[in-house]
Protein backbone atom coordinates (compact mmCIF):
# COMPACT_ATOMS: atom_id res chain seq x y z
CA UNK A 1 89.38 78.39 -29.40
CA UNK A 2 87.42 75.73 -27.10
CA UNK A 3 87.12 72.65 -29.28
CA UNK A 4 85.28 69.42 -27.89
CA UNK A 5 85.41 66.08 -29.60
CA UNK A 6 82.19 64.10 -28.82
CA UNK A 7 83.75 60.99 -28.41
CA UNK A 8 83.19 57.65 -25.89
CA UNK A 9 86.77 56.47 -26.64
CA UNK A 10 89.53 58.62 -25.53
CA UNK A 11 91.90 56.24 -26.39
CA UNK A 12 91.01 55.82 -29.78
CA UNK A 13 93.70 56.54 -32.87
CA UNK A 14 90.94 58.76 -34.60
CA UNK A 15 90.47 60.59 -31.28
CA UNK A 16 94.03 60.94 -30.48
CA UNK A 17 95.03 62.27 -33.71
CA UNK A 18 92.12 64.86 -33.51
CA UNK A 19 93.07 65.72 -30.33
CA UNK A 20 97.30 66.41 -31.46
CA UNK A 21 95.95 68.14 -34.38
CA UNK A 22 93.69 70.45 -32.38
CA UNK A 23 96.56 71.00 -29.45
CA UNK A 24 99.39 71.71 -31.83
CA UNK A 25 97.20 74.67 -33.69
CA UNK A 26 97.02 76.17 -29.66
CA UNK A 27 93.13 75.47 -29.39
CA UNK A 28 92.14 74.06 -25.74
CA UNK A 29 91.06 70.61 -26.87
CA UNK A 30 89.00 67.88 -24.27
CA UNK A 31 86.75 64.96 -25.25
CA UNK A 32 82.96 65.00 -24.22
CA UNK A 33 81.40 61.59 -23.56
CA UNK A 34 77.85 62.28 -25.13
CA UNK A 35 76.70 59.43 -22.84
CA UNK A 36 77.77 61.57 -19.50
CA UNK A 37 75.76 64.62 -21.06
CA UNK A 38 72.23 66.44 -19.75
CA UNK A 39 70.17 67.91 -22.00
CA UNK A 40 67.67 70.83 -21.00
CA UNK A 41 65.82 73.52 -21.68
CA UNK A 42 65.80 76.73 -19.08
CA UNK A 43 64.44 79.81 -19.57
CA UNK A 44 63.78 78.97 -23.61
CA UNK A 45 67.26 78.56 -23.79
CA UNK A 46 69.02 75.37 -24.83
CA UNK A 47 71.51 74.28 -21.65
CA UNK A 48 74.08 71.12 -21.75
CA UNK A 49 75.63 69.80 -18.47
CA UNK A 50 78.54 67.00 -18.97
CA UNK A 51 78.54 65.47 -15.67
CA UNK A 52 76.88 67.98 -14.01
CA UNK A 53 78.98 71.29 -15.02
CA UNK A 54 77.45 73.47 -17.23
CA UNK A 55 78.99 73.56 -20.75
CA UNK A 56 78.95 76.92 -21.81
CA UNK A 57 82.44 77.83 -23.46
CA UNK A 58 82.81 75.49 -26.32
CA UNK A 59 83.54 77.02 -29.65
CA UNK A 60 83.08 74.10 -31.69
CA UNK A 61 82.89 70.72 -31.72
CA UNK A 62 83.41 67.50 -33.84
CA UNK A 63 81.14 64.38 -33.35
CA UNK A 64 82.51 61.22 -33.15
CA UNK A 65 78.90 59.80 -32.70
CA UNK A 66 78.85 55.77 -32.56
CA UNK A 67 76.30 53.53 -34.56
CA UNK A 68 74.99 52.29 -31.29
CA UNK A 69 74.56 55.69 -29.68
CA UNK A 70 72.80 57.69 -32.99
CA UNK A 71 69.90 58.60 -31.14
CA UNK A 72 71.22 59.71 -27.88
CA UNK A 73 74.07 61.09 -29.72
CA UNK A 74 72.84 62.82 -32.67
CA UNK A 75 70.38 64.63 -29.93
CA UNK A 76 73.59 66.21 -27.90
CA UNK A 77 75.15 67.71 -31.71
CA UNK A 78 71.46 69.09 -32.31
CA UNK A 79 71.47 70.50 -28.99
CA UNK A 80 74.64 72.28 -29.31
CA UNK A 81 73.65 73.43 -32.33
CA UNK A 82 70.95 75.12 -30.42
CA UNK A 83 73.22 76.81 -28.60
CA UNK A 84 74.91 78.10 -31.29
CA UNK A 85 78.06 75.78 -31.48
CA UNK A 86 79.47 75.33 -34.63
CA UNK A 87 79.86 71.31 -35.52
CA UNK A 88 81.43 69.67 -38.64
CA UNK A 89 78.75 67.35 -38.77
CA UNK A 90 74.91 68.10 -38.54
CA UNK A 91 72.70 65.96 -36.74
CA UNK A 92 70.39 65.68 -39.47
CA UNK A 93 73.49 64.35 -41.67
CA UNK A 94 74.88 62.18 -39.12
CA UNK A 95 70.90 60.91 -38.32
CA UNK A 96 70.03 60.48 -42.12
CA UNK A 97 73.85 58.96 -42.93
CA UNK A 98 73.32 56.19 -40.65
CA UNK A 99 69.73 54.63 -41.86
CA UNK A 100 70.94 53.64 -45.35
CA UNK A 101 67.21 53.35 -47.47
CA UNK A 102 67.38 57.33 -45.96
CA UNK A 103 70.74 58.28 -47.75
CA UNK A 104 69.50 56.82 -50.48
CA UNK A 105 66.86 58.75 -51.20
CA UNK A 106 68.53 61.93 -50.39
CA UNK A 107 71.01 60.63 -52.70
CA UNK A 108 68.88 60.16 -55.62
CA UNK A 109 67.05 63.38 -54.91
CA UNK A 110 70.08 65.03 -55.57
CA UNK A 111 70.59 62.96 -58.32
CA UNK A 112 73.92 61.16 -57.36
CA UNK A 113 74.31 57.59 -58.43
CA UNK A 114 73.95 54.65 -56.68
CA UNK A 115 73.82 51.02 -57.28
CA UNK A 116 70.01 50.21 -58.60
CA UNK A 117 68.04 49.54 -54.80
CA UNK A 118 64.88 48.34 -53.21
CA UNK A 119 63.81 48.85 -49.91
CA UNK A 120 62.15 45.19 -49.31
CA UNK A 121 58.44 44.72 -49.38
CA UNK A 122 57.00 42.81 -47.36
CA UNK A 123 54.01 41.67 -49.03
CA UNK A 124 56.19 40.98 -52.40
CA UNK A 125 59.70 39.34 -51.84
CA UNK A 126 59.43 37.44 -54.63
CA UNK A 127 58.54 39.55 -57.08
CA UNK A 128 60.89 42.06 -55.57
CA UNK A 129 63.47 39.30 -56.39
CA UNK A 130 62.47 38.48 -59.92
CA UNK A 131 63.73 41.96 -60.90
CA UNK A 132 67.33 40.92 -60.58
CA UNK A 133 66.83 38.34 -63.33
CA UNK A 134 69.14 35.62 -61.46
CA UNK A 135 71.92 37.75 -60.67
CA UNK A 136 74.07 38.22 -57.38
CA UNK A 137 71.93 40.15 -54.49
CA UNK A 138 73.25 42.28 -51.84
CA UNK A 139 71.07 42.07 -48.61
CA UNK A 140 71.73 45.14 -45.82
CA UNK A 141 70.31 46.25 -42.92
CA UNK A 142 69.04 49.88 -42.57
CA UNK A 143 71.16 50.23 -40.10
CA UNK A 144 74.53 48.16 -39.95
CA UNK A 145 78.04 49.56 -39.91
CA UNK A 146 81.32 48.74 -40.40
CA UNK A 147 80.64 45.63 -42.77
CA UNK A 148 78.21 44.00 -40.21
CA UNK A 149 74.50 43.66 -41.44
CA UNK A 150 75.75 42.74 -45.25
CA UNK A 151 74.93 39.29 -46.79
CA UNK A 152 75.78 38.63 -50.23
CA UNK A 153 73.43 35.87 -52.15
CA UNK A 154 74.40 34.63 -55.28
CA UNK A 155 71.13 34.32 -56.58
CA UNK A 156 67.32 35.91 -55.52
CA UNK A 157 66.58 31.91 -55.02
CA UNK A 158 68.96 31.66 -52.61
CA UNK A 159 67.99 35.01 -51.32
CA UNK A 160 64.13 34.44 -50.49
CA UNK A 161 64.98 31.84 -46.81
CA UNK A 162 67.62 34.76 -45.72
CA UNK A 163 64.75 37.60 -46.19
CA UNK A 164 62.12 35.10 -44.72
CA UNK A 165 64.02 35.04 -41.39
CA UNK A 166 64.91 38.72 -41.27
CA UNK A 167 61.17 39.93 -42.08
CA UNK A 168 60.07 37.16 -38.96
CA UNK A 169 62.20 38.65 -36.84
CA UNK A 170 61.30 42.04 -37.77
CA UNK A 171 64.02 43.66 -39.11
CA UNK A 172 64.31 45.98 -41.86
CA UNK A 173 66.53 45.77 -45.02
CA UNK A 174 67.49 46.52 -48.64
CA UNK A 175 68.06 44.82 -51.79
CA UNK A 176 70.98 45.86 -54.06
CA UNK A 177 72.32 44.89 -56.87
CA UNK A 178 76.19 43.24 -56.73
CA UNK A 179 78.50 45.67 -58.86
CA UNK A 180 80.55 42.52 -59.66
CA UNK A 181 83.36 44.36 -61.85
CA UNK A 182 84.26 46.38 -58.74
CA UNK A 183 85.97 42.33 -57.52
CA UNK A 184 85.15 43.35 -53.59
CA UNK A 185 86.89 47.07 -54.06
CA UNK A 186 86.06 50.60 -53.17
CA UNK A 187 86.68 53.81 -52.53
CA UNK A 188 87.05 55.53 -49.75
CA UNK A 189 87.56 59.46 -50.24
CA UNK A 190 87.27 62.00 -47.31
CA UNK A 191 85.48 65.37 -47.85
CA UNK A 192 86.67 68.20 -45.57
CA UNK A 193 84.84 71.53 -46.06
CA UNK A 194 83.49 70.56 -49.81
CA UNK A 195 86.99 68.87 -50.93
CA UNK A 196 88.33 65.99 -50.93
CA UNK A 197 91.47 65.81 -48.71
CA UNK A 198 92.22 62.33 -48.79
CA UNK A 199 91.38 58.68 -51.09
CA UNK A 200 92.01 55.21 -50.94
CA UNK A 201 91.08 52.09 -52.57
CA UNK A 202 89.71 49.48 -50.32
CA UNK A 203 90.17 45.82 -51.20
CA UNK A 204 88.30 43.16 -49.92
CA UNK A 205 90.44 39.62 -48.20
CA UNK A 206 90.18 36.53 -49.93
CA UNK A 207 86.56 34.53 -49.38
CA UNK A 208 84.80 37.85 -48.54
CA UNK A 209 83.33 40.78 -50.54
CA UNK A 210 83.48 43.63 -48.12
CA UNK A 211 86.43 45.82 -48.37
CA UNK A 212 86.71 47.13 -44.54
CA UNK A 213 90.23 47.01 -43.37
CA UNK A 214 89.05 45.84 -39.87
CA UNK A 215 87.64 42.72 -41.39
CA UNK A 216 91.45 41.70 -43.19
CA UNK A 217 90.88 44.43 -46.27
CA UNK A 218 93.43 45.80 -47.68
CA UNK A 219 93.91 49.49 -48.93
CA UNK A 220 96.36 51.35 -51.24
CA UNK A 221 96.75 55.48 -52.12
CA UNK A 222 94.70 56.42 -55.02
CA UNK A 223 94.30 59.65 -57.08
CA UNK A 224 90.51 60.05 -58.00
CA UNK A 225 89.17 60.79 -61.60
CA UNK A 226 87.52 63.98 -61.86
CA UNK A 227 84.02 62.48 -61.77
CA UNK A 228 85.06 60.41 -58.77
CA UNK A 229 86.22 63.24 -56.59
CA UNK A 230 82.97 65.43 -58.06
CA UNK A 231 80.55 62.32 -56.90
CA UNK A 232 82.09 62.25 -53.40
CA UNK A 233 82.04 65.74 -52.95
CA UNK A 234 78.14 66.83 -54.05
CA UNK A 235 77.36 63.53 -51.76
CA UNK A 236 78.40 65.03 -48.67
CA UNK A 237 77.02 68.40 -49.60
CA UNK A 238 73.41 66.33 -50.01
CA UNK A 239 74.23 64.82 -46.64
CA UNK A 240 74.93 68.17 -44.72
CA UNK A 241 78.48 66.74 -43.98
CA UNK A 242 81.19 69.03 -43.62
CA UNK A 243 83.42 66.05 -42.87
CA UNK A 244 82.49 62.22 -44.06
CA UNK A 245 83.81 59.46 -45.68
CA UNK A 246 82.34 58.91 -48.94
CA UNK A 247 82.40 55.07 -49.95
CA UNK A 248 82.17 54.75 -53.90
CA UNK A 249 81.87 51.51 -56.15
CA UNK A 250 83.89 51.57 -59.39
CA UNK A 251 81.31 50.41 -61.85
CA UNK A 252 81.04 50.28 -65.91
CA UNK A 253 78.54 53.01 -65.84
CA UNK A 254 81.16 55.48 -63.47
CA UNK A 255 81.04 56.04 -60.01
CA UNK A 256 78.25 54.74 -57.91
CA UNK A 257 78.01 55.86 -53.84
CA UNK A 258 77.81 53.18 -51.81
CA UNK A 259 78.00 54.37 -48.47
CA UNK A 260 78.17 57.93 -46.55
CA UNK A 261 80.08 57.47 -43.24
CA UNK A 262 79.58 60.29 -40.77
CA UNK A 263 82.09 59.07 -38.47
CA UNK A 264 85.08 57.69 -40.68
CA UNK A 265 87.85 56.01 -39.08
CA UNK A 266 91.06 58.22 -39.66
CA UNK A 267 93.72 55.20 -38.94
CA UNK A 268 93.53 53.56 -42.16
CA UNK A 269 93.19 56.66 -44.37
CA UNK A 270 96.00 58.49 -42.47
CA UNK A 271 98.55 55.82 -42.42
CA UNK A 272 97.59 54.48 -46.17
CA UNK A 273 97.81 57.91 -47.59
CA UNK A 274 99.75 60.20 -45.27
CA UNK A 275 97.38 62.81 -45.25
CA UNK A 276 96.75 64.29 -41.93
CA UNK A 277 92.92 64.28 -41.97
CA UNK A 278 92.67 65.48 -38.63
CA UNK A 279 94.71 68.65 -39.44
CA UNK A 280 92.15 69.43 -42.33
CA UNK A 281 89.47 69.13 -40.10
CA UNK A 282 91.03 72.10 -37.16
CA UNK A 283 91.52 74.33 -40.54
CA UNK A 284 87.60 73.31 -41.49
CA UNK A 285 86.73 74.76 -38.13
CA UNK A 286 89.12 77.77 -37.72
CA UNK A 287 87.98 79.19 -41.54
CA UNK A 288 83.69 79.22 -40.10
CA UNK A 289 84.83 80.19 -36.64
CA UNK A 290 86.20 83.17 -38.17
């Protein structure tokens, strides 16, 4: 089977390892720079060209779309999806994943819980504010990744100057509340094909509260509690996600999602839990290839 990995990092551990895992099941793996890709439509028929040559053998393929190339990128999965390619990840999932007010609703439609959220009105910040009766506020951008975009306030006083500046400058955010019994953990579980392959708990370094290992987290293997493991799994399902990260916030009323990552880094879940993700996800594609 011809198996492409959308990727712009060749080098990359999560790109390697997909690569090995793809090779030592005897597919004929290659990475596709989605950035190097044409896009057309000839003779009502969806056509891709990567660097000129016509892409017309690929089997499958697994996007490894980055935050800063969604629209560009989440256009090339859609248009292989035209073409009939099969893809672990949907565009619509990875498109809806990454603008977080988005995932939210489609969350709540499906009625999976999240930590209580407002998307911030303009004309009534401070009202907006009163309803978290003086306690911590979490302040995110639709659309920031990887820890980046997330201010923590201690109070909605404190709060108001930081969403002052962001609405001058135009940029659009959340409110959430601070799950403060989670002390700057999560969980990160990994959903291959409707089950969860992989989990770890995330913990956040001393003087921050976000628990990404690239920012000086910490993480540690964890076995899931049945509603855990359910909530991570009918998440990705409401996401269109064959394969995702699901990011979940141990709270005192269960199991709250916090984030839905399209693209999860496999480094830190491989290594912390030996689990080889990337394995999981060749099986994902050889079972609906067949």
């Amino acid at each position: 089977m011809n198996i492409a990995i959308l990727s712009r990092g060749e080098a990359l551990y999560s790109t390697k390892s997909l690569l090995s895992a793809g090779e030592a099941r005897n597919h004929t793996m290659e990475v596709i720079d989605p950035s190097y890709c044409n896009l057309a439509i000839e003779n009502g028929k969806a056509v891709l060209y990567f660097q000129d040559e016509l892409v017309d053998d690929v089997h499958a393929v697994i996007p490894r779309i980055g935050a800063s190339n969604t629209y560009f990128g989440t256009n090339v999965v859609r248009h292989f999806e035209a073409m009939g390619v099969f893809t672990v990840g949907s565009s619509e999932g990875i498109k809806y994943s990454r603008d977080k007010w988005t995932s939210f609703q489609i969350l709540a439609k499906n009625q999976i819980p999240v930590p209580r959220t407002l998307y911030a009105s303009f004309y009534g910040f401070e009202e907006q504010l009163k309803t978290f009766k003086g306690k911590p506020i979490i302040i995110k951008l639709l659309e920031g990744t990887h820890g980046e975009g997330v201010i923590l306030s201690e109070s909605p006083q404190n709060a108001l100057a930081t969403i002052e500046t962001l609405n001058a400058a135009g940029v659009k955010f959340i409110l959430q509340e601070y799950i403060e019994e989670a002390n700057g953990a999560d969980l990160r579980a990994i959903v291959v094909d409707g089950v969860v392959i992989a989990a770890m708990k995330r913990k956040c370094k001393i003087g921050d509260f976000r628990s990404n290992l690239h920012r000086g987290g910490t993480s540690e293997i964890i076995e899931l509690t049945s509603a855990e493991e359910k909530t991570a799994i009918k998440a990705a399902k409401a996401m269109g996600l064959g394969f995702c990260g699901v990011d979940i916030l141990q709270s005192k009323n269960g199991p709250l999602v916090l984030e839905i990552n399209s693209t999860p880094g496999l480094e830190g879940i491989e290594h912390t839990s030996g689990k080889n993700v990337s394995k999981s996800v060749i099986g994902y594609i050889e079972r609906n290839k067949k």
